[in-house]
N, C-alpha and C. Protein backbone atom coordinates (compact mmCIF):
# COMPACT_ATOMS: atom_id res chain seq x y z
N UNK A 1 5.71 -11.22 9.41
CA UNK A 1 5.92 -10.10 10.33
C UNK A 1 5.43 -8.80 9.72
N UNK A 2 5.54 -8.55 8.58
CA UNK A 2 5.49 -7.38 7.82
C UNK A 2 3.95 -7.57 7.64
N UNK A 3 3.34 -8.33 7.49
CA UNK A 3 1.47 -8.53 7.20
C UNK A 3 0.94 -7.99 8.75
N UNK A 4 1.46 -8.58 9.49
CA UNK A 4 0.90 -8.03 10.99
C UNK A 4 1.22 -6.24 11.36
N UNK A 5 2.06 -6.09 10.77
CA UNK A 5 2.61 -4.64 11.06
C UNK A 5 1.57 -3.73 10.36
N UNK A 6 1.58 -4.03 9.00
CA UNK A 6 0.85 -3.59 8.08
C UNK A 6 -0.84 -3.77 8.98
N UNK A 7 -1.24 -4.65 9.12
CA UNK A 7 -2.81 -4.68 9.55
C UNK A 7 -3.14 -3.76 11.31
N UNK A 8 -1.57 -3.98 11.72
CA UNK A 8 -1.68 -2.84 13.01
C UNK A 8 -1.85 -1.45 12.51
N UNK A 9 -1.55 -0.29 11.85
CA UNK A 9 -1.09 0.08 11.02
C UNK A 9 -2.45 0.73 11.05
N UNK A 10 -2.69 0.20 9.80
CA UNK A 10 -4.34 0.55 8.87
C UNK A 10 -3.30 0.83 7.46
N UNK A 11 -2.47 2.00 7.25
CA UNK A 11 -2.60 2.66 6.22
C UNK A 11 -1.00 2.80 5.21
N UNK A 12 -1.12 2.29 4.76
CA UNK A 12 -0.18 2.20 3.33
C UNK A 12 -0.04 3.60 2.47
N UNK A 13 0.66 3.91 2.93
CA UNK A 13 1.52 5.11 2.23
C UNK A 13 1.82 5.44 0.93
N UNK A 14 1.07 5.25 -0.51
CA UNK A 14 1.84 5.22 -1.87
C UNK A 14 1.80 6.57 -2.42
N UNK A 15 3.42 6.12 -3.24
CA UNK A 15 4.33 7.14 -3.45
C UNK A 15 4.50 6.89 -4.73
N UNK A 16 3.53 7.91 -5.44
CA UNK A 16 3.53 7.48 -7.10
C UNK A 16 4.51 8.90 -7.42
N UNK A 17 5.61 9.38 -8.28
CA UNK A 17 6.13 10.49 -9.30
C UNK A 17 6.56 10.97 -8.31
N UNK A 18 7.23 10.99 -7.19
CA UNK A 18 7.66 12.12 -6.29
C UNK A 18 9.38 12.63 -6.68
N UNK A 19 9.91 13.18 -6.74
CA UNK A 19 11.29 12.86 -7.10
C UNK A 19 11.85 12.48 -5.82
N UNK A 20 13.79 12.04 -5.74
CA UNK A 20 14.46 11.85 -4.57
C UNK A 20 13.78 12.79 -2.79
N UNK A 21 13.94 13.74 -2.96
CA UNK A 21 14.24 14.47 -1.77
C UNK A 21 12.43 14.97 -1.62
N UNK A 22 11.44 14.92 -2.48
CA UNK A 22 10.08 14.68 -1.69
C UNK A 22 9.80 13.02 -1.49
N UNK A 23 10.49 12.31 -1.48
CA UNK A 23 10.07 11.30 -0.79
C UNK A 23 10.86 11.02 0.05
N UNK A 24 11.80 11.49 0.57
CA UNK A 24 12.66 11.73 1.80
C UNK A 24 12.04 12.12 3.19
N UNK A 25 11.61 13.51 2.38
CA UNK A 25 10.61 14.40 3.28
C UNK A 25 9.31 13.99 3.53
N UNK A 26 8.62 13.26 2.51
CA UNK A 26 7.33 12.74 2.72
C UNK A 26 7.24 11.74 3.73
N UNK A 27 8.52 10.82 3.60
CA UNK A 27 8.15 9.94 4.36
C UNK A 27 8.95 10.22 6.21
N UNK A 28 9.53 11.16 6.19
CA UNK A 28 9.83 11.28 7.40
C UNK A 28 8.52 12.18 8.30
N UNK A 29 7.99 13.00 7.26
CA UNK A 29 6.51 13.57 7.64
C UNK A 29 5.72 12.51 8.14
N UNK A 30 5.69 11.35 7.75
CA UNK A 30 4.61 10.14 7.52
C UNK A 30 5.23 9.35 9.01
N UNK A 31 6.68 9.26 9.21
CA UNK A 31 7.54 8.60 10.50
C UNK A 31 6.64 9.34 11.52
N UNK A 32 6.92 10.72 11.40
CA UNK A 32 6.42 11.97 12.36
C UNK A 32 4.97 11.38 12.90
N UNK A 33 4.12 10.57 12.02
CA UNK A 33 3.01 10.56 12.22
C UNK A 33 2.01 9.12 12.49
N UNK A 34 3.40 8.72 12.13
CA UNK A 34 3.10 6.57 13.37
C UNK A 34 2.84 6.23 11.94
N UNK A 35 3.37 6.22 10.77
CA UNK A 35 3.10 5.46 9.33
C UNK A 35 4.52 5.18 9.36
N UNK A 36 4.75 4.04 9.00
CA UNK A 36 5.55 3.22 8.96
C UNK A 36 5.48 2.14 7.78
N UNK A 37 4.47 1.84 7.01
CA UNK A 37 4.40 1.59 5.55
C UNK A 37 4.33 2.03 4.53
N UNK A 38 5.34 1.90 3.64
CA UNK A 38 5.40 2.94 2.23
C UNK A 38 5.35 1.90 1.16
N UNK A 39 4.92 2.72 -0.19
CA UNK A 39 5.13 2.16 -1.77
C UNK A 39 5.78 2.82 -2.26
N UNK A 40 6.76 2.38 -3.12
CA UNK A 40 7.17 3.50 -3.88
C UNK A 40 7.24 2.65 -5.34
N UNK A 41 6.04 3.53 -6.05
CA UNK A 41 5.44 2.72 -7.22
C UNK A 41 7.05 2.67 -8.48
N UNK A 42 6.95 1.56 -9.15
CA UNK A 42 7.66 1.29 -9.56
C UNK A 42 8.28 2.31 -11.25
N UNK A 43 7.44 3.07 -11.20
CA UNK A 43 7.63 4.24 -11.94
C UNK A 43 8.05 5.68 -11.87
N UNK A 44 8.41 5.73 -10.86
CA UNK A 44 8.88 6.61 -10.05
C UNK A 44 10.04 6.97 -10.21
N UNK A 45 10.77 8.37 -10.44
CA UNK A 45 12.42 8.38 -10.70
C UNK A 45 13.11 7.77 -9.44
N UNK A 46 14.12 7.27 -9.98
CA UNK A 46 14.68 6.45 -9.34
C UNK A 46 14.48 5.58 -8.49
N UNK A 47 13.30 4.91 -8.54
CA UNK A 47 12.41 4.36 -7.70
C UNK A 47 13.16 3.29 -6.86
N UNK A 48 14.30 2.60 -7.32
CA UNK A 48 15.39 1.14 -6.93
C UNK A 48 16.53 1.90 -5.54
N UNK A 49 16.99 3.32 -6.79
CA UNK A 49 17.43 3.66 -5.18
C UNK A 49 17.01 4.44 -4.33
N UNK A 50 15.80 4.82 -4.44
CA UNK A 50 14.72 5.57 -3.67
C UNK A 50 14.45 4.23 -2.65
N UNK A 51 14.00 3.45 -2.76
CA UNK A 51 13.67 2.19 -2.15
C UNK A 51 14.82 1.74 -0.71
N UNK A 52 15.97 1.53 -1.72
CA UNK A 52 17.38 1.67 -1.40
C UNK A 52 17.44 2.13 0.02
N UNK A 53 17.59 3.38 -0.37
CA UNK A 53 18.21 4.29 0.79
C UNK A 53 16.79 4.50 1.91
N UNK A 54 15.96 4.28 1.40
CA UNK A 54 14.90 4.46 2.74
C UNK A 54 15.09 3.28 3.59
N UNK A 55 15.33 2.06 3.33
CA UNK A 55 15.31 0.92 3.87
C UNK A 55 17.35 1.08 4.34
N UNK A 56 17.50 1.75 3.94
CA UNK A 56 19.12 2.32 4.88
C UNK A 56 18.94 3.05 5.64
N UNK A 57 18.31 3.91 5.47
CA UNK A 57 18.15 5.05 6.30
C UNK A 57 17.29 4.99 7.74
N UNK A 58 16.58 4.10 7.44
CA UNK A 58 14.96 3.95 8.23
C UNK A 58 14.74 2.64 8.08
N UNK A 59 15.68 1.13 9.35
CA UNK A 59 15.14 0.56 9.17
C UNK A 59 13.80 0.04 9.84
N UNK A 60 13.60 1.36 10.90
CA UNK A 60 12.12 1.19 10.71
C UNK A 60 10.40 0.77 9.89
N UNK A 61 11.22 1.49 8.76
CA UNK A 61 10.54 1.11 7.79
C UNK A 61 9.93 -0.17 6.85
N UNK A 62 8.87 -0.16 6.64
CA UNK A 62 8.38 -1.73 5.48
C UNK A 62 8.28 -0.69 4.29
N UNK A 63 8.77 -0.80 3.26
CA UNK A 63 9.02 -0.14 2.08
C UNK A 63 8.82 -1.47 0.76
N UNK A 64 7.72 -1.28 0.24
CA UNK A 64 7.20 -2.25 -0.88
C UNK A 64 7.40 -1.38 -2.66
N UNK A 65 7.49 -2.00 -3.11
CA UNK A 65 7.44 -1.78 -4.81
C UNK A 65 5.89 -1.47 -4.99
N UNK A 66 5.98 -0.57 -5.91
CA UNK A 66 4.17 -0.67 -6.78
C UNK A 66 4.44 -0.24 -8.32
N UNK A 67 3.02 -1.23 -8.52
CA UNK A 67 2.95 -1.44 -10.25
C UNK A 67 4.11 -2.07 -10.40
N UNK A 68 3.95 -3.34 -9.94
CA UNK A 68 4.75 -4.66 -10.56
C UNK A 68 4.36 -5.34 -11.21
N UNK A 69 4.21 -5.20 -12.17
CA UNK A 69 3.30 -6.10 -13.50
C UNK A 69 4.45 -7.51 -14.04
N UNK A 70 5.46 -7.85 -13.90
CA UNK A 70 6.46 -8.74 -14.58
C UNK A 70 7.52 -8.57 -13.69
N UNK A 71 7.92 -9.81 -14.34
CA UNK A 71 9.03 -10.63 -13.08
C UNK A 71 10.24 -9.76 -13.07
N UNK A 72 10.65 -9.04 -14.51
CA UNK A 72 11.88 -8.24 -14.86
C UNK A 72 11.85 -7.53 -13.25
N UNK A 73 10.87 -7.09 -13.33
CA UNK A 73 10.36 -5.73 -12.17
C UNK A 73 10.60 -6.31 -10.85
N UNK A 74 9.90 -7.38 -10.87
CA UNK A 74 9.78 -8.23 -9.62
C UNK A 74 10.93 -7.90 -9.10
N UNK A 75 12.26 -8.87 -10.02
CA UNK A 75 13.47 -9.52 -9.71
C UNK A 75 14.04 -7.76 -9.36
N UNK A 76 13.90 -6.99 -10.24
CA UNK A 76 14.86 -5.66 -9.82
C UNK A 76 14.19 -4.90 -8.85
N UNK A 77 13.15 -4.81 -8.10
CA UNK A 77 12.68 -4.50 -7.10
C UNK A 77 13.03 -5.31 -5.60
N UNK A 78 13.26 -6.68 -5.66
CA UNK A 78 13.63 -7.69 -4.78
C UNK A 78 15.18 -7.30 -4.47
N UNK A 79 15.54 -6.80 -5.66
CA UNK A 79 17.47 -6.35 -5.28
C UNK A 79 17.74 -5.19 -5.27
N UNK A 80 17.12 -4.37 -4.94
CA UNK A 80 16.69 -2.92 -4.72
C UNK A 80 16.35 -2.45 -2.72
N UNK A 81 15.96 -4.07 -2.18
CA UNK A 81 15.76 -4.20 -1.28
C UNK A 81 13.81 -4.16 -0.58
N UNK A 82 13.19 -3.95 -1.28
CA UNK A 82 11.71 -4.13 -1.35
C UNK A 82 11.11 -5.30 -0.70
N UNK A 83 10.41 -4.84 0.61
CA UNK A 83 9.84 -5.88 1.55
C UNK A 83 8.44 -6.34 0.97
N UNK A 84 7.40 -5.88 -0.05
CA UNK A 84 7.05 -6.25 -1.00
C UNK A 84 6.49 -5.70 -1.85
N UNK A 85 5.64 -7.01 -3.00
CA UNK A 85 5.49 -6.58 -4.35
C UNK A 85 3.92 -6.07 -4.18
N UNK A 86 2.99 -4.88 -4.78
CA UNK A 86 1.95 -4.39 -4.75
C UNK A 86 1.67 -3.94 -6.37
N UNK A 87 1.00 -4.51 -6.96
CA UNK A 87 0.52 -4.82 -8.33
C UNK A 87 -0.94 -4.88 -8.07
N UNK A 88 -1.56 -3.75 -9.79
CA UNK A 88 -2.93 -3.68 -9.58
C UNK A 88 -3.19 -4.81 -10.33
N UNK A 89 -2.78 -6.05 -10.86
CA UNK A 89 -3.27 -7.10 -11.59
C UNK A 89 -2.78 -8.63 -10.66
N UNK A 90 -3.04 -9.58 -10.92
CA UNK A 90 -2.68 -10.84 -10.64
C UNK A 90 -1.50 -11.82 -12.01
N UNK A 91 -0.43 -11.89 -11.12
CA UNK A 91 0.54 -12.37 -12.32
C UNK A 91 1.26 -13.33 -10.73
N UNK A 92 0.84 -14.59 -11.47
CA UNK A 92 0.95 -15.83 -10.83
C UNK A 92 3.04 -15.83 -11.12
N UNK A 93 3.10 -15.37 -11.75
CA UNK A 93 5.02 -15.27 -11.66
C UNK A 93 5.13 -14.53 -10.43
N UNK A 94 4.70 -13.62 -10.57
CA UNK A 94 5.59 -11.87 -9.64
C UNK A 94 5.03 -12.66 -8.49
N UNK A 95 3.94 -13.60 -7.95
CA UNK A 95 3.97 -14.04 -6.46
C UNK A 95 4.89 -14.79 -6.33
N UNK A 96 5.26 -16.10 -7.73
CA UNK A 96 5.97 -16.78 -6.90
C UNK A 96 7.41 -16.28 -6.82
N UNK A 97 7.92 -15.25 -7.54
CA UNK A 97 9.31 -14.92 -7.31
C UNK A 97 8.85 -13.96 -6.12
N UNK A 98 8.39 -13.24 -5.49
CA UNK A 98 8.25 -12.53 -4.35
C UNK A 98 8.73 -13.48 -3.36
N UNK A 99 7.86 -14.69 -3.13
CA UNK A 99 8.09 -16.17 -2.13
C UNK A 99 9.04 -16.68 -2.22
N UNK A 100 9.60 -16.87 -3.21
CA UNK A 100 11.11 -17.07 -3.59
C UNK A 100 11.96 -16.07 -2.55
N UNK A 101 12.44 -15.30 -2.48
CA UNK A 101 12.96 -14.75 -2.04
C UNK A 101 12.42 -14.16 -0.58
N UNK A 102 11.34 -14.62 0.17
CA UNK A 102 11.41 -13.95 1.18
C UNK A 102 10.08 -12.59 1.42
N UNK A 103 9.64 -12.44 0.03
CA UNK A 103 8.39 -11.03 0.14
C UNK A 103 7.35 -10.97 -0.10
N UNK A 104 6.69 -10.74 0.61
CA UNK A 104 4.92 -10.40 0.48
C UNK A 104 4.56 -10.08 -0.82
N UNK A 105 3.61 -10.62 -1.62
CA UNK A 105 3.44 -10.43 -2.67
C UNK A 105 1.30 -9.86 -2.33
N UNK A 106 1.45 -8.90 -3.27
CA UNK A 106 0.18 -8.44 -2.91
C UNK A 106 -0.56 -8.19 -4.22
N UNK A 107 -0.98 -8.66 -4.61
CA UNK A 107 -1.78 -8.27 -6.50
C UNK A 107 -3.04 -7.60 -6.14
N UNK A 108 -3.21 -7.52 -7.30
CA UNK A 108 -4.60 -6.21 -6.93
C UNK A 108 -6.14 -6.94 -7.67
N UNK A 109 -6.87 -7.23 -7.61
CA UNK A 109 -7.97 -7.51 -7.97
C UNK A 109 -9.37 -6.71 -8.36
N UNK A 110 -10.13 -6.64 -9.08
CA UNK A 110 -11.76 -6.46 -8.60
C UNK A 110 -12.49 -7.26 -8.73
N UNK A 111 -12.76 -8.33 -9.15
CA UNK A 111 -13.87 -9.26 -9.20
C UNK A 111 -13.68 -10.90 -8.35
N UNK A 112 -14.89 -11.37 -7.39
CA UNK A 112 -14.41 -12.11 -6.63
C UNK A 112 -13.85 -13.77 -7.80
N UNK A 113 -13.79 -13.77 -8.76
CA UNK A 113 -12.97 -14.59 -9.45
C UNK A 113 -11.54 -14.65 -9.99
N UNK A 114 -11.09 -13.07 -9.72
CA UNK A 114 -9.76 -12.89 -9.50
C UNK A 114 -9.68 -12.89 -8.08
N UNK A 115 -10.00 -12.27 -7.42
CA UNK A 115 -10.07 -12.67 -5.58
C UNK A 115 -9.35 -14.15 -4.91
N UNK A 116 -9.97 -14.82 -5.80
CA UNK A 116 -10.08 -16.09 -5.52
C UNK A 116 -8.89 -17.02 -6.01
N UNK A 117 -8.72 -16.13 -7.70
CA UNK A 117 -7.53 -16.73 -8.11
C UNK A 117 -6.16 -16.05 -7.24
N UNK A 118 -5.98 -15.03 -6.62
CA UNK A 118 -4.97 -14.78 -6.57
C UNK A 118 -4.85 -15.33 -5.06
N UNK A 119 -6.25 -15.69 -4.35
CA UNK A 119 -5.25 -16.53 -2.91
C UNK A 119 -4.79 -17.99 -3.49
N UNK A 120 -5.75 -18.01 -4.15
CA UNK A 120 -4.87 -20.08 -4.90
C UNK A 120 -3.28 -19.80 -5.16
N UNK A 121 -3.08 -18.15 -6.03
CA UNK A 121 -1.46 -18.11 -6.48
C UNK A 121 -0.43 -18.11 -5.11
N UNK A 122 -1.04 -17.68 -4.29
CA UNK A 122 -0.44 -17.56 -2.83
C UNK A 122 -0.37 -15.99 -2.61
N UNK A 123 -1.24 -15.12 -2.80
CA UNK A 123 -1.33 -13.97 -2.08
C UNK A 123 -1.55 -13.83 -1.07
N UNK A 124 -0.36 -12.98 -0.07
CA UNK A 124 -0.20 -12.85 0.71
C UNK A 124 -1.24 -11.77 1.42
N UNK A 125 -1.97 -10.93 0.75
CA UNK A 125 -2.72 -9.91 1.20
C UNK A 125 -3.52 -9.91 -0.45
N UNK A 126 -4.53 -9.14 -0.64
CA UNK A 126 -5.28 -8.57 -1.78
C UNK A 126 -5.70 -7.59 -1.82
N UNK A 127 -5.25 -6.57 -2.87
CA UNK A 127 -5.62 -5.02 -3.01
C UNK A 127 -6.71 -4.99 -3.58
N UNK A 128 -7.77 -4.49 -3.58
CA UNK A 128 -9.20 -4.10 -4.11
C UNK A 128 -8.88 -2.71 -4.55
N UNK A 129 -9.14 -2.74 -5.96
CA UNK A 129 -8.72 -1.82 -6.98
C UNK A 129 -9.59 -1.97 -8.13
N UNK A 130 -9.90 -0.74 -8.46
CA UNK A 130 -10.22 0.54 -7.93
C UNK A 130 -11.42 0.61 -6.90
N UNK A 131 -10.76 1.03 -5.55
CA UNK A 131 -11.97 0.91 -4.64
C UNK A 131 -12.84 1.88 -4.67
N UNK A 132 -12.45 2.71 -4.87
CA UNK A 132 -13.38 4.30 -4.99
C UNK A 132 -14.03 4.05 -5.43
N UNK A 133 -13.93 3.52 -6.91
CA UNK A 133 -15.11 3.34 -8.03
C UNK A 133 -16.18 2.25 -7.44
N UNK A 134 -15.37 0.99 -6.74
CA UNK A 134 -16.39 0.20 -6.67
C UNK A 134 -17.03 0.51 -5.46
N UNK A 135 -16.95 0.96 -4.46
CA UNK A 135 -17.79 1.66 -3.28
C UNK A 135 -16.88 0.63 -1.68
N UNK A 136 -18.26 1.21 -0.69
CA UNK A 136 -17.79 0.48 0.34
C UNK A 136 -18.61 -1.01 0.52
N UNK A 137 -19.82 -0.46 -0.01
CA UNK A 137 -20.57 -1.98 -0.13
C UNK A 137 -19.73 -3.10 -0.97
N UNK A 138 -19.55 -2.57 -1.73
CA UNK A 138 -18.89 -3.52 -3.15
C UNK A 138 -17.72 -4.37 -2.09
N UNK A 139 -16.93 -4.17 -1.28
CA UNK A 139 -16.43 -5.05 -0.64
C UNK A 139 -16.81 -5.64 0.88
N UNK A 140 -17.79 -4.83 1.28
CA UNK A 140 -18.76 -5.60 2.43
C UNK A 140 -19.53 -6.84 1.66
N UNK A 141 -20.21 -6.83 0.27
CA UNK A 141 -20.78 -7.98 -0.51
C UNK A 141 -19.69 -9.17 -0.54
N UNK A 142 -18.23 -8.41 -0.94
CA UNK A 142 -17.26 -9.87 -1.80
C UNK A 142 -16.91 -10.35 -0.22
N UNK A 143 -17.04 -9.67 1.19
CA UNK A 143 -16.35 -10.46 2.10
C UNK A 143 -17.57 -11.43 2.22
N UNK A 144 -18.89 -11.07 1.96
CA UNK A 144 -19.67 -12.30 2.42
C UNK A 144 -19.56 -14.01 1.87
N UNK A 145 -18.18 -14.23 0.58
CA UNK A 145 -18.69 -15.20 0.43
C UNK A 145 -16.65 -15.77 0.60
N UNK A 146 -16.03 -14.85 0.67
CA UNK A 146 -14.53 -14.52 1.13
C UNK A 146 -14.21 -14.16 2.61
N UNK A 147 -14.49 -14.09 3.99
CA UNK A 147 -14.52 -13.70 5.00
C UNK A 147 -13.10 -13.83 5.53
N UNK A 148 -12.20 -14.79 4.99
CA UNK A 148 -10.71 -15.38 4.82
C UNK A 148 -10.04 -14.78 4.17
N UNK A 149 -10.53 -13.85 3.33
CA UNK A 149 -9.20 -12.96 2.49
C UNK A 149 -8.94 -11.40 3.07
N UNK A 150 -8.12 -11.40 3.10
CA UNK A 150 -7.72 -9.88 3.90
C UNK A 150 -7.58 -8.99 2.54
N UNK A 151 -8.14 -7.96 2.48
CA UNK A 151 -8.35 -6.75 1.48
C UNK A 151 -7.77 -5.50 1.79
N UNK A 152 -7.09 -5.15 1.12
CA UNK A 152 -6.47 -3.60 0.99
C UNK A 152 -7.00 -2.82 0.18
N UNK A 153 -8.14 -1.77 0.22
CA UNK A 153 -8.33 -1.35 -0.87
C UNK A 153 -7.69 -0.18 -1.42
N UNK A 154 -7.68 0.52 -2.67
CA UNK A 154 -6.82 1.46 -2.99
C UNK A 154 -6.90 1.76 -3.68
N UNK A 155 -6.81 3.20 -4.49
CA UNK A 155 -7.44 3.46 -5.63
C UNK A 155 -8.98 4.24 -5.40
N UNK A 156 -8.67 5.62 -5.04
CA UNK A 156 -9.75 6.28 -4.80
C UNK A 156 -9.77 6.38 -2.87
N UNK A 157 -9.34 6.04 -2.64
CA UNK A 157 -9.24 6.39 -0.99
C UNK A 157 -9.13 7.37 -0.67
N UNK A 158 -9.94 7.89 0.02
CA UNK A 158 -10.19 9.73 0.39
C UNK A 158 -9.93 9.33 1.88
N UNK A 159 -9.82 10.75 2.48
CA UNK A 159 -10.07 10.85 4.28
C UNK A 159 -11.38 10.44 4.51
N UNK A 160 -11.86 10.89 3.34
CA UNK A 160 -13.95 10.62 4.03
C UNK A 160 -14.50 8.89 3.65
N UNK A 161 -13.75 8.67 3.35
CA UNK A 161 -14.27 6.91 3.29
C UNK A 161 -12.80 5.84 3.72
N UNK A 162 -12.54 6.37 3.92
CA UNK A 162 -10.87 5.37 4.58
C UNK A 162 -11.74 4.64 5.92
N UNK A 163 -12.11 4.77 6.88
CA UNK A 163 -12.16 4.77 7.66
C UNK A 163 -13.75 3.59 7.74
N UNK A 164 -14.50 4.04 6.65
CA UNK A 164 -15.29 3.36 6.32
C UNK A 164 -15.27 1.82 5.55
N UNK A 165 -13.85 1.65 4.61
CA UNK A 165 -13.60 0.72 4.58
C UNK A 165 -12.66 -0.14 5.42
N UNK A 166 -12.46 0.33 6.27
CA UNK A 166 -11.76 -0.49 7.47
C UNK A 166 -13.17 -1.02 8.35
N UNK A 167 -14.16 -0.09 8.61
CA UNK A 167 -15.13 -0.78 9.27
C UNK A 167 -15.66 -1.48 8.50
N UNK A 168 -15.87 -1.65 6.97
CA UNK A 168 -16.54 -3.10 6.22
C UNK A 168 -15.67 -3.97 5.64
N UNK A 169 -14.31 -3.85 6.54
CA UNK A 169 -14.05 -5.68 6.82
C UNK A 169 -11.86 -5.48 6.18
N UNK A 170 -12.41 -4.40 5.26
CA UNK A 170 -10.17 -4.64 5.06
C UNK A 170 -9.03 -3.69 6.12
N UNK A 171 -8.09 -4.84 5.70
CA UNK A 171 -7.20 -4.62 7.26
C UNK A 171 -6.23 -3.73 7.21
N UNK A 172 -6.26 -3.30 6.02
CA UNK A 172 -5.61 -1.71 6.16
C UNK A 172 -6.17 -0.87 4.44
N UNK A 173 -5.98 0.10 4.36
CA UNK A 173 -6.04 1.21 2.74
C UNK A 173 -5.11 1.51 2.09
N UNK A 174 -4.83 1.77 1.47
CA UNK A 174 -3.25 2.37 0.33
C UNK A 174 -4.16 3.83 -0.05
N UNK A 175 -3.11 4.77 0.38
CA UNK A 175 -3.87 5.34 0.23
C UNK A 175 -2.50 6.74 -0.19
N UNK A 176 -2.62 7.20 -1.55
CA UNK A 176 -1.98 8.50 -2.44
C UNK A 176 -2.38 9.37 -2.28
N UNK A 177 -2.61 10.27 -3.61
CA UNK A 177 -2.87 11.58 -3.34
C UNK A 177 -3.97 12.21 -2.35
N UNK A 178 -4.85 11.13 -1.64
CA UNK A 178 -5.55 11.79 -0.46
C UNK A 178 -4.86 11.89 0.43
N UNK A 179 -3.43 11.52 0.85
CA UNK A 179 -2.97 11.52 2.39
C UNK A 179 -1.68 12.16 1.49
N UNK A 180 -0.75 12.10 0.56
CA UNK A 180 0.28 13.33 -0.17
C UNK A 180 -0.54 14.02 -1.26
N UNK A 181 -0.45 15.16 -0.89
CA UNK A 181 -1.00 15.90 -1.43
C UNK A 181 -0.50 16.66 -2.23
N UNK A 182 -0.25 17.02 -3.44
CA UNK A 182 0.42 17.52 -4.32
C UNK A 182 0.64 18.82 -4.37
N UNK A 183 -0.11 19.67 -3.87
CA UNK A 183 -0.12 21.09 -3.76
C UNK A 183 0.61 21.36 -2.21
N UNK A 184 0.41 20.30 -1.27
CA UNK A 184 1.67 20.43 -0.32
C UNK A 184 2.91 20.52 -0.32
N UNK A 185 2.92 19.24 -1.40
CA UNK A 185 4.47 18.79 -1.85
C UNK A 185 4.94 20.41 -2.41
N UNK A 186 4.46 20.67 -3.34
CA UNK A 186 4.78 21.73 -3.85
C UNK A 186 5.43 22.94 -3.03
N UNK A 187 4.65 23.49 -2.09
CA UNK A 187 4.54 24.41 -0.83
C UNK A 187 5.79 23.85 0.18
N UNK A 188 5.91 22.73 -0.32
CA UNK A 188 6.98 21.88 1.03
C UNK A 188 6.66 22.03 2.44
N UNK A 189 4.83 21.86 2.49
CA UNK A 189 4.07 22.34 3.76
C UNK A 189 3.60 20.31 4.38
N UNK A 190 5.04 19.88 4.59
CA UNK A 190 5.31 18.66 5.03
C UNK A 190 4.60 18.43 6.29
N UNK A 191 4.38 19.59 7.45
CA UNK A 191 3.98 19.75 8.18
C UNK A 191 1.74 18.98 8.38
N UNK A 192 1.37 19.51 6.69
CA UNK A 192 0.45 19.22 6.43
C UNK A 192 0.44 17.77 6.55
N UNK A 193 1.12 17.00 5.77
CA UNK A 193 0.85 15.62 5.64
C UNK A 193 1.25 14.92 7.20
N UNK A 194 1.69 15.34 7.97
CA UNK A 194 1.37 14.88 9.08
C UNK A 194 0.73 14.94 9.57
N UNK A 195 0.09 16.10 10.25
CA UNK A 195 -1.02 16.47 10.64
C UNK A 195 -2.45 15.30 10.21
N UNK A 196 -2.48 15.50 8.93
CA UNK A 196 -3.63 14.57 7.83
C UNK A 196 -3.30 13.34 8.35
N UNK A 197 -2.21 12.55 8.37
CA UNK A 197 -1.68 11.10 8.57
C UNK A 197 -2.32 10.88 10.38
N UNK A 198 -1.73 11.88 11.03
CA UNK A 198 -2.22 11.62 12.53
C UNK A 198 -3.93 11.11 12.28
N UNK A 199 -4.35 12.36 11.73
CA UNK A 199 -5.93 12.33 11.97
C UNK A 199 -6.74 11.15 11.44
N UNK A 200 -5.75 10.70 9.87
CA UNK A 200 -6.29 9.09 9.57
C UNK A 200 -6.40 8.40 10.43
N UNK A 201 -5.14 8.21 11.17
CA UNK A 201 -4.48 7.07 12.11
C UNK A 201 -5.27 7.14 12.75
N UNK A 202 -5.72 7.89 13.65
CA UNK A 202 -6.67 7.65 14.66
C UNK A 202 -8.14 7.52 14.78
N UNK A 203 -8.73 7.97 12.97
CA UNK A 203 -10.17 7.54 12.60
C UNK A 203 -9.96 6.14 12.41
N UNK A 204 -9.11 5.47 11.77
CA UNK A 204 -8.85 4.07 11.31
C UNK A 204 -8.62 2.92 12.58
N UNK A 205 -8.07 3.52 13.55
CA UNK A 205 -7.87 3.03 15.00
C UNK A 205 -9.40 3.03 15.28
N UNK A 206 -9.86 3.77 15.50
CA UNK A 206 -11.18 4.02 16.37
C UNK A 206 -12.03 3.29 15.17
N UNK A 207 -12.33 3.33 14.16
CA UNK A 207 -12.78 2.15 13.04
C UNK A 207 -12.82 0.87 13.38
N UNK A 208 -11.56 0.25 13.62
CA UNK A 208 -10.72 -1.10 13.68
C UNK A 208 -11.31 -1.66 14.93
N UNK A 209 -12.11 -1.38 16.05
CA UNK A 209 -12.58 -1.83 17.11
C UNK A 209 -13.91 -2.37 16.93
């Protein structure tokens, strides 16, 4: 249910260093603006009951863990309440305890031989990381011989190419400091990140056809 939501969607919300009450605000900015998927990377203060209370507060919300590298993480992210795991590496544990319990496990890849290994582990989705660096071609090439793996890319996602990798083939972006913006946060000009989120949403819509 949560993979279909996510690919309606387009755009993944991550929430790397914010403290409690800007990711309160961020993400009700982000509600304001038809986003309904968040990360809240696993380094983050208080990131367990940050997680917590959004998924109390808003069960609207799909609210996933990021930078889950080990199962420790896994397991305390899974009881934290985390609909799933989003890791820039492939760790054949953190999928299968995700499945264990019920959650999308999403590892992050760049080369189509990790690609490959991580749908054998049972990935539920695959993050293409660092996408910025590797371009938009770089994953129009890996779908030609992968056309079956659904790609998230992330890691370098701007407003000016989001939209572009939804038209060469992945079913939604993760996408940070281009859509929260740090000098907003600052300003508490929340108002901004909606605004920005609308205008994705609807390049990524009009993309997706």
């Amino acid at each position: 249910m949560f993979k279909h939501r996510l690919w309606h969607n387009g755009i993944l919300a991550i929430l790397r260093g914010l403290d409690k009450q800007e990711t309160y605000d961020t993400v009700q900015a982000l509600i304001e603006a038809g986003i309904f998927m968040v990360e809240v990377t696993s380094d983050s203060p208080n990131a367990w009951h940050v997680i917590n209370t959004l998924k109390t507060k808003e069960p609207r919300l799909v609210v996933g863990a990021g930078t889950v590298l080990d199962t420790e993480t896994a397991r305390e992210a899974i009881e934290a309440g985390a609909d799933f795991l989003f890791s820039p590496v492939v760790r054949p544990e953190v999928i299968q305890i995700a499945h264990r319990y019920g959650r999308m496990a999403i590892p992050g890849v760049m080369t189509p031989t990790e690609a490959l290994l991580a749908m054998e582990c049972g990935a539920d989705i695959v993050k293409l990381f660092p996408a910025g660096s590797l371009g938009v071609n770089y994953l129009k090439e890996l779908r030609g011989p992968f056309p079956y793996i659904p790609f998230i890319p992330t890691g370098g996602i701007t407003a000016q190419n989001a939209a572009a990798f939804i038209k060469a083939g992945a079913v939604a972006v993760g996408m940070g400091s281009a859509l929260v913006n740090k000098n907003w946060l600052k300003t508490k000009n929340y108002a901004e990140i909606t605004r920005m989120a609308k205008e994705l949403g609807q390049e990524i819509s009009a993309a997706a056809v």
